[in-house]
C-alpha atoms as a PDB file:
ATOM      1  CA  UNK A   1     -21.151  -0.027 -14.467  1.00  0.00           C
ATOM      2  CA  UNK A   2     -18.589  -1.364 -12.303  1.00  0.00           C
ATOM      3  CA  UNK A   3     -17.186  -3.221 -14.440  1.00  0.00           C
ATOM      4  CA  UNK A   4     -17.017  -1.617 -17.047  1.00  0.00           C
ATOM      5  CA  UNK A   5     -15.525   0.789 -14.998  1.00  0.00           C
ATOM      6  CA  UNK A   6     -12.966  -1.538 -13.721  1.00  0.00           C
ATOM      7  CA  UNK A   7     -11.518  -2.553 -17.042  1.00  0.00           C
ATOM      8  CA  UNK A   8     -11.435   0.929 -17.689  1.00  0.00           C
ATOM      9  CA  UNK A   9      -9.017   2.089 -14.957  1.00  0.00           C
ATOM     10  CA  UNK A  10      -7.002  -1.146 -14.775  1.00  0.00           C
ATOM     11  CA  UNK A  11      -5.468  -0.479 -17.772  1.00  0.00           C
ATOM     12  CA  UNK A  12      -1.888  -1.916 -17.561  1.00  0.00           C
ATOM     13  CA  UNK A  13       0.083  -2.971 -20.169  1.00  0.00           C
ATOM     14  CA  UNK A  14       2.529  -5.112 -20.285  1.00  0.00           C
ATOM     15  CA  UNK A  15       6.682  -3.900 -21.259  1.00  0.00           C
ATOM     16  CA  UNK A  16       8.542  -6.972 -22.983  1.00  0.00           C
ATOM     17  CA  UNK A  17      12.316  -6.542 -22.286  1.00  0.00           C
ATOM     18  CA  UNK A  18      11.671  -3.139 -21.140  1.00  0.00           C
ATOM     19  CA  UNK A  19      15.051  -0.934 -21.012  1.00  0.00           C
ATOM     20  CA  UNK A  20      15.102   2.175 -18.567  1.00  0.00           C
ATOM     21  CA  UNK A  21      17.225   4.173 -20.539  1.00  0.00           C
ATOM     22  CA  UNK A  22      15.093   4.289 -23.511  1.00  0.00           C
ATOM     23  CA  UNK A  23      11.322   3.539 -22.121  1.00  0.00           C
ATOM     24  CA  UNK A  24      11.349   5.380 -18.684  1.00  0.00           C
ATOM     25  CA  UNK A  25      12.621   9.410 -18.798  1.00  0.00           C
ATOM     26  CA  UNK A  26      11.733   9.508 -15.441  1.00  0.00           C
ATOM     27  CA  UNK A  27      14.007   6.707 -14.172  1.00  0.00           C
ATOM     28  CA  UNK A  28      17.026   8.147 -16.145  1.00  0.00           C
ATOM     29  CA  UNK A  29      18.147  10.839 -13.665  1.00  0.00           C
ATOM     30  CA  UNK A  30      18.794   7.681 -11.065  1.00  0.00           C
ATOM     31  CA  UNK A  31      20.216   4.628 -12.263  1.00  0.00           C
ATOM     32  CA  UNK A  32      20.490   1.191 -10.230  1.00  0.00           C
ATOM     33  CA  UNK A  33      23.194   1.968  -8.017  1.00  0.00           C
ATOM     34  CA  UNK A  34      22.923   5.841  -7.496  1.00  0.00           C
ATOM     35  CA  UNK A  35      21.552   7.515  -4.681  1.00  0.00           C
ATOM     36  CA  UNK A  36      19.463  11.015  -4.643  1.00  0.00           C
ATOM     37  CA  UNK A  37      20.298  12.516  -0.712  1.00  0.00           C
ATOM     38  CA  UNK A  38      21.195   8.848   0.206  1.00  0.00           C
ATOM     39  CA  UNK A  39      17.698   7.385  -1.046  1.00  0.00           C
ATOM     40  CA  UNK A  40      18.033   4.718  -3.956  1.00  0.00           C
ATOM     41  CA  UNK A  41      14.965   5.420  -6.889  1.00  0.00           C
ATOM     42  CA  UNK A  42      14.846   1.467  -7.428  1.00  0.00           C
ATOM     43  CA  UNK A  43      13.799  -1.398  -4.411  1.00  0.00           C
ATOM     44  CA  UNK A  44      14.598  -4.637  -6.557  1.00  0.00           C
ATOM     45  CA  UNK A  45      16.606  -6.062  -3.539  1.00  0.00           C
ATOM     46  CA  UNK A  46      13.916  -5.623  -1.277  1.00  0.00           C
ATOM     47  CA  UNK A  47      12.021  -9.255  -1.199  1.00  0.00           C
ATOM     48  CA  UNK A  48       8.418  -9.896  -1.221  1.00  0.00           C
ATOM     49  CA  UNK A  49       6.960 -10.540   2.023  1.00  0.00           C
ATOM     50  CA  UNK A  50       5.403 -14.143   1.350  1.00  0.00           C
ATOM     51  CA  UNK A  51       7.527 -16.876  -0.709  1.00  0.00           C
ATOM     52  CA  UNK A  52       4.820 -17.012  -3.651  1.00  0.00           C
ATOM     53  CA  UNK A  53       2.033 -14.968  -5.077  1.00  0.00           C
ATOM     54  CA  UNK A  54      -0.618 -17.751  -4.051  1.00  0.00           C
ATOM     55  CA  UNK A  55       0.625 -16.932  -0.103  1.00  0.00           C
ATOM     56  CA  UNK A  56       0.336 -13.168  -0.371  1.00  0.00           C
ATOM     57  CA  UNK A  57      -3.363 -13.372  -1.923  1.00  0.00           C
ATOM     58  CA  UNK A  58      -4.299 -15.952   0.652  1.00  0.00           C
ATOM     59  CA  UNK A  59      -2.515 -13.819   3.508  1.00  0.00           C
ATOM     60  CA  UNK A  60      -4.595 -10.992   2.087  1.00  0.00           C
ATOM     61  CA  UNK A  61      -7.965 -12.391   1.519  1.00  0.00           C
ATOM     62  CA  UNK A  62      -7.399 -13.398   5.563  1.00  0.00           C
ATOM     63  CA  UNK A  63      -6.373 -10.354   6.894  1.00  0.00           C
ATOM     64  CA  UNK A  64      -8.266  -8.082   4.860  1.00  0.00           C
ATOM     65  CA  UNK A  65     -10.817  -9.251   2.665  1.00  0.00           C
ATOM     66  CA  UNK A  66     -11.065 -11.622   0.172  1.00  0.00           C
ATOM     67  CA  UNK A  67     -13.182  -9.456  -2.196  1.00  0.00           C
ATOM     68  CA  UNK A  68     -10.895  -7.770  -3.723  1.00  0.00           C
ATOM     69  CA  UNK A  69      -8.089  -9.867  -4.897  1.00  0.00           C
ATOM     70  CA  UNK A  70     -10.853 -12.218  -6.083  1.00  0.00           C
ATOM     71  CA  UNK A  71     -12.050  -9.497  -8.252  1.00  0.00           C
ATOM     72  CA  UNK A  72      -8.363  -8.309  -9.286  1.00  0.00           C
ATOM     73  CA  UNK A  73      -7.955 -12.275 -10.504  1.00  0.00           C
ATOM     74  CA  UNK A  74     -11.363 -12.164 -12.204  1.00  0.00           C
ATOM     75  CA  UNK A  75     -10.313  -9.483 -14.274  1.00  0.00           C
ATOM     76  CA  UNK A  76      -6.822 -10.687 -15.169  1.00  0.00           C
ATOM     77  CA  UNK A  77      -4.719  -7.910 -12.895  1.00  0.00           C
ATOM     78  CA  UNK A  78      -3.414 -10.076 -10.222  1.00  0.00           C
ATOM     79  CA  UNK A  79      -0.465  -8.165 -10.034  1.00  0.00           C
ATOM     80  CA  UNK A  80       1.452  -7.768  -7.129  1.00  0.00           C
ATOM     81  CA  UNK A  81       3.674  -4.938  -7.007  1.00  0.00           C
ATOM     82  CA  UNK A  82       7.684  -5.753  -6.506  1.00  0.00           C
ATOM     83  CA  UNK A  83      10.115  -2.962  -8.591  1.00  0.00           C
ATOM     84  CA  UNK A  84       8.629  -0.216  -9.164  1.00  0.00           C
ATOM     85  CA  UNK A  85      10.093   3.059 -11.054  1.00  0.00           C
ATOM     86  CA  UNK A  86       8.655   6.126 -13.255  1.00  0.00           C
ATOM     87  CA  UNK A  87       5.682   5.176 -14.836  1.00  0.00           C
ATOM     88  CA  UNK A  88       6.037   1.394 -14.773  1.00  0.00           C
ATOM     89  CA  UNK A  89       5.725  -1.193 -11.822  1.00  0.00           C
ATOM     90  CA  UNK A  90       7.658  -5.149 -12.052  1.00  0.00           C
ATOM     91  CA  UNK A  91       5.282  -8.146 -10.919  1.00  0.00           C
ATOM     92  CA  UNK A  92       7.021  -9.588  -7.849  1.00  0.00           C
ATOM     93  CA  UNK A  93       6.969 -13.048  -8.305  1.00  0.00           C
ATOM     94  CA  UNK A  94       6.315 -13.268 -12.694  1.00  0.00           C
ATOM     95  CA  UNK A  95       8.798 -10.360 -13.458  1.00  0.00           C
ATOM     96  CA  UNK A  96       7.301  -8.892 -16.253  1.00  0.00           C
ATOM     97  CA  UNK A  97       7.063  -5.431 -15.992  1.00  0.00           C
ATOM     98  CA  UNK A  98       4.074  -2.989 -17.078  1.00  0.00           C
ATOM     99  CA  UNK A  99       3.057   0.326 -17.768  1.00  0.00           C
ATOM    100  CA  UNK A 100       1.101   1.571 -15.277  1.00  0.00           C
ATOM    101  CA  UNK A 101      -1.703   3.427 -16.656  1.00  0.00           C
ATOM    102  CA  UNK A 102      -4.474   2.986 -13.705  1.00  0.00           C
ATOM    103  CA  UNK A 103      -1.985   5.880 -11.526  1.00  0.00           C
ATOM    104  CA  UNK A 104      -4.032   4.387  -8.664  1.00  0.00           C
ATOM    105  CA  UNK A 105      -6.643   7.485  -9.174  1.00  0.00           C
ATOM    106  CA  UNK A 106      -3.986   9.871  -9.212  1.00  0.00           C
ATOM    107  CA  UNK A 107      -1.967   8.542  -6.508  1.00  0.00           C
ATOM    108  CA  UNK A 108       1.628   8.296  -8.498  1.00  0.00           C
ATOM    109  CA  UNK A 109       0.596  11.837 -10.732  1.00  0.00           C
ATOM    110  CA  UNK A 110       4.536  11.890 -10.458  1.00  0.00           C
ATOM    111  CA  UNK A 111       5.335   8.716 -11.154  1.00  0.00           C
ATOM    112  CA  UNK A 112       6.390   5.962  -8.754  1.00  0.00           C
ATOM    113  CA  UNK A 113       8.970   6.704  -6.341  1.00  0.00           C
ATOM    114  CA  UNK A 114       9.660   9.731  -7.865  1.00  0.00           C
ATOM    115  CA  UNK A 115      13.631  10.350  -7.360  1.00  0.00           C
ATOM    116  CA  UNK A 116      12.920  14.195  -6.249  1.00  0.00           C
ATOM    117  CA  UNK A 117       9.816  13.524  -4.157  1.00  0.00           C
ATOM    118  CA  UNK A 118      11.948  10.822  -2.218  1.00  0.00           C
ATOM    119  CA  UNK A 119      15.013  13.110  -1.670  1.00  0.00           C
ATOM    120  CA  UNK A 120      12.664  15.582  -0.147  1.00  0.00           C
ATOM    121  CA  UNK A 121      11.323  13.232   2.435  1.00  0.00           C
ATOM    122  CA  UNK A 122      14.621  12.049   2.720  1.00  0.00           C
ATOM    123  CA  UNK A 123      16.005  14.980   3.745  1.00  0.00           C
ATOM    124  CA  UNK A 124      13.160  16.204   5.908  1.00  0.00           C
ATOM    125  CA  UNK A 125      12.499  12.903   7.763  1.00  0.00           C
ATOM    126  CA  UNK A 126      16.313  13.762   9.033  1.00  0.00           C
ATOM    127  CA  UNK A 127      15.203  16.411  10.933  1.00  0.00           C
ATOM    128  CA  UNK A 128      11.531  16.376  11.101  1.00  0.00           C
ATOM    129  CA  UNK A 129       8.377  14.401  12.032  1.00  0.00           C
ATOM    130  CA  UNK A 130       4.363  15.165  12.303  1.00  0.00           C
ATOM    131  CA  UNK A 131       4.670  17.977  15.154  1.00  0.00           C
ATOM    132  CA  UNK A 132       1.998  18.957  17.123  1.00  0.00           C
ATOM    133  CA  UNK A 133      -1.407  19.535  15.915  1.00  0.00           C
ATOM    134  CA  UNK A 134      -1.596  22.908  18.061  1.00  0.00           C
ATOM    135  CA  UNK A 135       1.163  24.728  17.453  1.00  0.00           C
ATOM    136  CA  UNK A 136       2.055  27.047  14.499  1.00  0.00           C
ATOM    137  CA  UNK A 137       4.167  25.353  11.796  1.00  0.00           C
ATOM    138  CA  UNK A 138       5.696  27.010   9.218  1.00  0.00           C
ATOM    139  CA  UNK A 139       5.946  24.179   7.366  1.00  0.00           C
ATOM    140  CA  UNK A 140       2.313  23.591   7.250  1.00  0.00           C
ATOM    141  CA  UNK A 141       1.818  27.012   6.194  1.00  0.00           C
ATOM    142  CA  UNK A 142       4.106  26.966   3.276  1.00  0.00           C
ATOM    143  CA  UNK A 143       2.650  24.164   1.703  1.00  0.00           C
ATOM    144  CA  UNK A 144      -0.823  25.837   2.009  1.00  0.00           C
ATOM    145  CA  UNK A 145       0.175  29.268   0.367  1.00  0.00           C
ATOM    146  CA  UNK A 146       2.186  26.762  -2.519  1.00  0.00           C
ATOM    147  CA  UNK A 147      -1.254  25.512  -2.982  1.00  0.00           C
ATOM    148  CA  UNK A 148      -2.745  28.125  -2.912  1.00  0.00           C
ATOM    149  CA  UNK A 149      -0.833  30.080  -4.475  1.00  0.00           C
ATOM    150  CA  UNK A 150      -1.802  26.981  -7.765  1.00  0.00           C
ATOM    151  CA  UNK A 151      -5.122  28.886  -8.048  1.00  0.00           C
ATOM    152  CA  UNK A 152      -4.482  31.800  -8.526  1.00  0.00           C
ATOM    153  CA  UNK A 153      -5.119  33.665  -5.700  1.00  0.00           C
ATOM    154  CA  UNK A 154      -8.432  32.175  -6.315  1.00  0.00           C
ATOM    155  CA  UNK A 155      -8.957  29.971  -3.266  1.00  0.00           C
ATOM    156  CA  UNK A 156      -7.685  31.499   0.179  1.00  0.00           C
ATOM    157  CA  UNK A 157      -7.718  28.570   2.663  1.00  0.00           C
ATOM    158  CA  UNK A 158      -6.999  25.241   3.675  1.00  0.00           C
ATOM    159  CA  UNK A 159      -7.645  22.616   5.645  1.00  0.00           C
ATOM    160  CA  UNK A 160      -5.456  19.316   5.772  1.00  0.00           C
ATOM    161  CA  UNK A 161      -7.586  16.037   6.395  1.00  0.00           C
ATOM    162  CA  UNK A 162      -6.187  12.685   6.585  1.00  0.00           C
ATOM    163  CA  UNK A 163      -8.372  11.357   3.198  1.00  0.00           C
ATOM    164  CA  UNK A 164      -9.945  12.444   0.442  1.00  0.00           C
ATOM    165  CA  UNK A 165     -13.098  10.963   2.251  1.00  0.00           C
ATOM    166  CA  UNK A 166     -11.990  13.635   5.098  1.00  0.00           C
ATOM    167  CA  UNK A 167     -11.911  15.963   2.774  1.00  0.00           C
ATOM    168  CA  UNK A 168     -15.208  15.962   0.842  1.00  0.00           C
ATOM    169  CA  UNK A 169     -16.614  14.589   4.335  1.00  0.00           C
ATOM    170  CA  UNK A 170     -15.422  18.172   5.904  1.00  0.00           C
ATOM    171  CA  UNK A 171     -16.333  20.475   2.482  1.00  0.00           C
ATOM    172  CA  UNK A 172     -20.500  19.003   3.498  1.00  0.00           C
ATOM    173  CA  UNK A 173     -20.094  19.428   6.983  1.00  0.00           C
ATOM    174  CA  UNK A 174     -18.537  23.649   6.465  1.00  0.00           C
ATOM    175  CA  UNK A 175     -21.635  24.313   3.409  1.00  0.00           C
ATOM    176  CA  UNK A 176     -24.239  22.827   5.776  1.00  0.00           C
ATOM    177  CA  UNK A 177     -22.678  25.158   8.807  1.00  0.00           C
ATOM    178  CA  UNK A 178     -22.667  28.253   6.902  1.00  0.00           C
ATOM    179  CA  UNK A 179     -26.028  27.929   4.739  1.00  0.00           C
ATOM    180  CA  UNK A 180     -27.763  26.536   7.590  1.00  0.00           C
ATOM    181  CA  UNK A 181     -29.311  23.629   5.197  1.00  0.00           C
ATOM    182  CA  UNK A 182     -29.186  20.173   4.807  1.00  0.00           C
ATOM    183  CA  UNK A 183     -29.994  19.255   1.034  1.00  0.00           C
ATOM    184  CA  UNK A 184     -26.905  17.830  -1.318  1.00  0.00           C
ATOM    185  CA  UNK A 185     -27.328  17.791  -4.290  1.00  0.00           C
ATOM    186  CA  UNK A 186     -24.580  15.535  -6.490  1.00  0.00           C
ATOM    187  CA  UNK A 187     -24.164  13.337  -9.905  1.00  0.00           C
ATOM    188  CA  UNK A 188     -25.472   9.641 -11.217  1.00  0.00           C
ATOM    189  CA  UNK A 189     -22.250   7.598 -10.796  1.00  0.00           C
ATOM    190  CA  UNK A 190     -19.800   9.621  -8.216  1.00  0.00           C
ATOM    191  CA  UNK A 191     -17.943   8.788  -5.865  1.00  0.00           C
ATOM    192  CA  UNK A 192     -16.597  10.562  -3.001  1.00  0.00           C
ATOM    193  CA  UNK A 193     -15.429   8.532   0.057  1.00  0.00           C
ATOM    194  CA  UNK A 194     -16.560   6.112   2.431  1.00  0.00           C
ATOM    195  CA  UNK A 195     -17.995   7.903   5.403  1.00  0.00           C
ATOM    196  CA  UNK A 196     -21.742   7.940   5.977  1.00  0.00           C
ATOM    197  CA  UNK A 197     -22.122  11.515   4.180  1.00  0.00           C
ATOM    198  CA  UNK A 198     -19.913  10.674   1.134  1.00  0.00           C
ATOM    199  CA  UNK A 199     -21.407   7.513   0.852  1.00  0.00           C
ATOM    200  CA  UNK A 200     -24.647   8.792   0.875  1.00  0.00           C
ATOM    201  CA  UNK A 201     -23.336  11.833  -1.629  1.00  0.00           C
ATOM    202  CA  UNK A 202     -22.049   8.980  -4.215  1.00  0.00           C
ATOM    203  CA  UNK A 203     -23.515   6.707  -5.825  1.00  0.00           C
ATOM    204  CA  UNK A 204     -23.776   2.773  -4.398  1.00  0.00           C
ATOM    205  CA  UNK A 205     -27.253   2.448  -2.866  1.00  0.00           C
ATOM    206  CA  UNK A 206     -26.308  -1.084  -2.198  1.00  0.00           C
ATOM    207  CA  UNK A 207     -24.025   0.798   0.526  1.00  0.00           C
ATOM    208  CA  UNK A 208     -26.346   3.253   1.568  1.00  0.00           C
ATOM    209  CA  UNK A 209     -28.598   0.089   2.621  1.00  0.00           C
ATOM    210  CA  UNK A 210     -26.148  -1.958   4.103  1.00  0.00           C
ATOM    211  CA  UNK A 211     -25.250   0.678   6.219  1.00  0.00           C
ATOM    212  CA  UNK A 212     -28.865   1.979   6.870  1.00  0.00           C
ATOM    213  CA  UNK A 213     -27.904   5.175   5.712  1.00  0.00           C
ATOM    214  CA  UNK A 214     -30.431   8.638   5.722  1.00  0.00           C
ATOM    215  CA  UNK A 215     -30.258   9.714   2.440  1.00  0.00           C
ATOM    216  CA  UNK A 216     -33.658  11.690   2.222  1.00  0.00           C
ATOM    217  CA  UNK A 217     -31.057  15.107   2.022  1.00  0.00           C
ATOM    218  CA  UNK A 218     -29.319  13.823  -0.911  1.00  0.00           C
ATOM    219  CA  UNK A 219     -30.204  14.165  -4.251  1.00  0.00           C
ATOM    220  CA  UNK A 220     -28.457  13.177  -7.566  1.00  0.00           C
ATOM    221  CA  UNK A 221     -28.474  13.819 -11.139  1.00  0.00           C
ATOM    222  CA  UNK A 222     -27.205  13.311 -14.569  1.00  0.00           C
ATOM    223  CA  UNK A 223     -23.778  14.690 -15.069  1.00  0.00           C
ATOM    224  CA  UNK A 224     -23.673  17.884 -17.720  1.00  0.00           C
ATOM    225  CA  UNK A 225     -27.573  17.828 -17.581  1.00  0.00           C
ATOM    226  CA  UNK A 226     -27.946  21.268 -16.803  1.00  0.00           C
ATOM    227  CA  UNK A 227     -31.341  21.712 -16.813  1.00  0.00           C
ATOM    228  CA  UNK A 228     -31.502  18.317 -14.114  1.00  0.00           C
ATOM    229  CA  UNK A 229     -29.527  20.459 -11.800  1.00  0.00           C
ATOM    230  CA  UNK A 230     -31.055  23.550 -12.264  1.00  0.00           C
ATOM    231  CA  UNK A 231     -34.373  21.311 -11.205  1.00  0.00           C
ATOM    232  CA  UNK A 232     -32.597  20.020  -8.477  1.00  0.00           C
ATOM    233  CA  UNK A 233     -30.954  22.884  -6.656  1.00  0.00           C
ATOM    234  CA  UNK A 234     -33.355  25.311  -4.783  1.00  0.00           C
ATOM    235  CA  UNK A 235     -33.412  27.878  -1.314  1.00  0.00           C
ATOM    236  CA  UNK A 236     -32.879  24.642   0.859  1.00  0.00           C
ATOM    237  CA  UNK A 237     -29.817  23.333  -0.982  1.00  0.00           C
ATOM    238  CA  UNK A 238     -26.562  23.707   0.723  1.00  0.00           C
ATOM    239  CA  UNK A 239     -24.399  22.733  -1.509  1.00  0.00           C
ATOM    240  CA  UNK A 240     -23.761  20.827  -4.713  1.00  0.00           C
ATOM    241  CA  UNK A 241     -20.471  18.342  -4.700  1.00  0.00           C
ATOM    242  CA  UNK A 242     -19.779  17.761  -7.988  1.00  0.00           C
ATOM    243  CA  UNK A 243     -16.832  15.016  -9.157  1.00  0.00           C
ATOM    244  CA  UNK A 244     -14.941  17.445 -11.829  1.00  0.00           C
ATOM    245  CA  UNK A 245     -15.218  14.003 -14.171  1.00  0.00           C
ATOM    246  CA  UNK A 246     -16.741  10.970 -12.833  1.00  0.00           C
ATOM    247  CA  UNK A 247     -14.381   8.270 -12.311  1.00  0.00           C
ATOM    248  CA  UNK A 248     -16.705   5.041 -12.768  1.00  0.00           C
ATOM    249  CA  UNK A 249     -19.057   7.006 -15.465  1.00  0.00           C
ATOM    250  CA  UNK A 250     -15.058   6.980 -17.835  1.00  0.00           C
ATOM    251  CA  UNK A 251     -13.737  10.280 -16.531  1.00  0.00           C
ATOM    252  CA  UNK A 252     -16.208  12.070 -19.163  1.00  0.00           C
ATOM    253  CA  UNK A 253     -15.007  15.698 -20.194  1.00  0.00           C
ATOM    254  CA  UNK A 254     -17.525  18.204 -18.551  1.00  0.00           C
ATOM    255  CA  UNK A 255     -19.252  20.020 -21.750  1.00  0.00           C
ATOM    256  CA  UNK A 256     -18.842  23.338 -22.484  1.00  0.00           C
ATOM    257  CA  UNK A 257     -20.352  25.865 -20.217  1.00  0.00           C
ATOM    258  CA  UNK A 258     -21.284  23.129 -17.504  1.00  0.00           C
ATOM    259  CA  UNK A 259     -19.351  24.391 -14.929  1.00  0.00           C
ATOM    260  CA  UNK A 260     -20.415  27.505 -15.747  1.00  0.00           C
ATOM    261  CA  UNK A 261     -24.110  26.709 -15.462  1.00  0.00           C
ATOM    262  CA  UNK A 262     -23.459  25.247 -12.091  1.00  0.00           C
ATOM    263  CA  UNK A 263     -21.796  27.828 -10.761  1.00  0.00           C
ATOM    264  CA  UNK A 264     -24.533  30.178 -11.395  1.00  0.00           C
ATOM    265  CA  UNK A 265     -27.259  28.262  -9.944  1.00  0.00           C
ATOM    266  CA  UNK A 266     -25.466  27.478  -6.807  1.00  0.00           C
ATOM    267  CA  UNK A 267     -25.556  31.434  -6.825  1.00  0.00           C
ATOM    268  CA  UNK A 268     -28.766  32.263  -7.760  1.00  0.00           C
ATOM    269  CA  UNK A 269     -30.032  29.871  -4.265  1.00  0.00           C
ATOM    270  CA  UNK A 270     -27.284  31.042  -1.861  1.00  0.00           C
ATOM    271  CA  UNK A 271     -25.653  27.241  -2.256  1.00  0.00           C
ATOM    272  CA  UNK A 272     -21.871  26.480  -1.837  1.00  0.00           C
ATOM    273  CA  UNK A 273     -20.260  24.639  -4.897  1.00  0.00           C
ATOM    274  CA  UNK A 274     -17.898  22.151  -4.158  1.00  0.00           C
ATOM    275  CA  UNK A 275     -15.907  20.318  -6.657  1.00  0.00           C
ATOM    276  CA  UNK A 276     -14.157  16.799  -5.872  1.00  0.00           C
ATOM    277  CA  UNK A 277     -10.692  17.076  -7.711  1.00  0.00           C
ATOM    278  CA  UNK A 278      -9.219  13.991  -5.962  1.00  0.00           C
ATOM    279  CA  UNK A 279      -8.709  12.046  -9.107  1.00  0.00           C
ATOM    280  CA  UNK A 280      -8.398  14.928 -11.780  1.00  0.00           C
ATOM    281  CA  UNK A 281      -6.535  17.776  -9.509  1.00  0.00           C
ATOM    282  CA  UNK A 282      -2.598  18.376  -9.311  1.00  0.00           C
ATOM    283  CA  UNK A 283      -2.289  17.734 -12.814  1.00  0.00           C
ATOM    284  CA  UNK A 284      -4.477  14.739 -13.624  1.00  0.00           C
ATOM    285  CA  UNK A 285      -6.743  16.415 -16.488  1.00  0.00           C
ATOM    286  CA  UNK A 286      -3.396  17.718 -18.080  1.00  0.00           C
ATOM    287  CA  UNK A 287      -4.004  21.565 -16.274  1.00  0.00           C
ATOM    288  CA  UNK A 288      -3.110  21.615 -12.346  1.00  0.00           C
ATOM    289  CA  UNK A 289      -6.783  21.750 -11.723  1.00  0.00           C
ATOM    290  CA  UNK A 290      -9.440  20.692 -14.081  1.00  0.00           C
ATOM    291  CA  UNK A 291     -11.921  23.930 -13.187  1.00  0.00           C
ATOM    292  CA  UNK A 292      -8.625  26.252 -14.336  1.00  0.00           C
ATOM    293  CA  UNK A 293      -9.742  24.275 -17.702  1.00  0.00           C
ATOM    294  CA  UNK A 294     -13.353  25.762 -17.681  1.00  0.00           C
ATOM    295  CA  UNK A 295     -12.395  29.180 -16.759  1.00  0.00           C
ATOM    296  CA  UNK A 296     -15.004  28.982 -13.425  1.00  0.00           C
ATOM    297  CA  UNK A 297     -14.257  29.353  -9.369  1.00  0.00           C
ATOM    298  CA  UNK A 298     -15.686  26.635  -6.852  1.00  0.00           C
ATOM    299  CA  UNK A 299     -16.280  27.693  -3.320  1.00  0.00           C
ATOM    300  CA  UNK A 300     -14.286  24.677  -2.153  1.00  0.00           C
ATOM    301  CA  UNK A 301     -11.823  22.459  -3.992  1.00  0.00           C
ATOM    302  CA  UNK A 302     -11.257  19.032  -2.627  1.00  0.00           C
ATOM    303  CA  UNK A 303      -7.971  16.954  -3.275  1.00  0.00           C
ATOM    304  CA  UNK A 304      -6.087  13.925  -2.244  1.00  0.00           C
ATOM    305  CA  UNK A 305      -3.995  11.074  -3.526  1.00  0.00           C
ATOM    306  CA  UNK A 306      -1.671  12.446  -5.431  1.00  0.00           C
ATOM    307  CA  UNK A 307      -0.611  15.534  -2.908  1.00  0.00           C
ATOM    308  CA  UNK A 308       1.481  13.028  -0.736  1.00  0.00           C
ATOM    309  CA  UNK A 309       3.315  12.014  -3.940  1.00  0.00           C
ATOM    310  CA  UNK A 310       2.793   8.280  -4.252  1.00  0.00           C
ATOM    311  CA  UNK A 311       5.016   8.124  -1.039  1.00  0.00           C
ATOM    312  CA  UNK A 312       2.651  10.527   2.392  1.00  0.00           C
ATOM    313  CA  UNK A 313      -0.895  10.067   2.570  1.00  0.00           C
ATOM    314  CA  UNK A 314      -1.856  13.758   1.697  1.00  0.00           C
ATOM    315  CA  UNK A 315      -4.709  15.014   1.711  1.00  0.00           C
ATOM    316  CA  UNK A 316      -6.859  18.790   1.733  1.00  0.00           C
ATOM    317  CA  UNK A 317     -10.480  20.888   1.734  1.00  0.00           C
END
């Protein structure tokens, strides 16, 4: 499963002799040279960090784990990430540049260093910075009623986190508070952070072990088998926290009438539905959210990634 699920999402492809004008609408508003609000849309003067690719893996495989670039070089995506513009990134040390179709699970939704999203922060790092967490903000509350405001009315809160772990991790922790229950009830092959509650909500039992995890209030089952769920979900269930479309199961489209289904047995046993929207939400299923698609209301929408714009870590419940 993992992967397949890896060749699935590391789908790059490579651009021969690529030329911005033609291949890249998004880079065409700034050229090399121009500057959006004093902030230049390209970084091809700005050097890698280590003198060859071999020195950055080994730096990395030191510092942080060797695991992953090993797997990265298995698979044939050691790429390390120089230029980078619109849609497509420029290998650092090879040059060759690629279309990059993995959007780091939704991460760069607008494209890398989006030329609009960067004279924004441009502009507001000039006068701004984080603020204090206890004081009103009027920035803060903007951004929540633009949000908002994407659902129609539908939702009417929101809570920033600093994760989309943070974020599932506090949509468990408010069902369990207001039911009163303990019992989770998610899908075969989800994933939805790396905390000791989303861990034990996903799918990796290898984890769950390693980390001795309690997972005897957890329960999982098929995704779009309805009548799994409905088997599933009784009076002590707090919630279920449903991915919208399971990343490492292929992102498969939920089937008609599935959302649907679980929205009306969460209601028939007084449990909260949550639905994880970090890697489909703020446009990644082609509609801003993908439950807008199936015409039914969560409880509690999570999102991440692609909120901060490829550029802020961004993240809400």
């Amino acid at each position: 499963m993992g992967w397949r699920y890896y060749r699935l999402q590391l789908l790059i492809i490579t651009v021969d002799n690529p030329s911005p004008d033609l291949t890249n609408p998004v880079s065409i508003a700034v050229s090399e040279g121009e500057h959006t609000s004093g902030v230049s849309a390209r970084v091809s003067a700005l050097s890698p960090p280590y003198p060859s690719a071999q020195a950055g893996e080994s730096a990395f495989g030191k510092h942080l784990g060797p695991s992953m670039a090993k797997l990265m070089t298995a698979l044939g995506t050691n790429i390390q990430y120089g230029e980078r513009e619109g849609a497509r990134v420029r290998d650092a040390f090879t040059g060759k540049w690629f279309w990059d179709c993995h959007r780091n699970g939704s991460v760069f939704n607008l494209g890398h260093r989006n030329p609009t999203v960067l004279a924004a922060i441009n502009d507001a790092m000039g006068q701004l910075e984080i603020g204090n967490l206890f004081l009103v903000s009027g920035y803060k509350a903007l951004a929540a009623e633009k949000l908002l405001a994407s659902t129609d009315g539908l939702l009417t809160g929101v809570v920033y986190t600093a994760s989309g772990t943070e974020a599932n991790e506090c949509a468990i922790r408010a069902a369990r508070g207001y039911t009163r229950r303990r019992k989770l009830v998610s899908v075969h092959g989800s994933y939805h952070g790396m905390s000791a509650m989303t861990i034990a909500a996903g799918d990796n039992s290898e984890l769950c072990e390693r980390y001795l995890l309690d997972t005897s209030d957890f329960r999982k089952v098929p995704y779009n088998d309805i009548d799994a769920m409905r088997a599933a979900v009784d009076r002590e269930t707090a919630c279920v926290l449903l991915e919208a479309s399971p990343a490492q199961l292929g992102f498969p489209a939920p089937d008609p009438g599935y959302f649907d289904a679980v929205r009306k047995i969460c209601d028939d046993n007084g449990a909260i539905f949550i639905l994880d929207e970090v890697q489909t939400g703020l446009g990644g299923s082609g509609q801003f959210w993908l439950w807008q698609t199936q015409r039914v209301r969560p409880d509690i929408v999570t999102t991440a990634k692609g909120l901060g714009g490829g550029i802020l870590p961004m993240q809400q419940c």
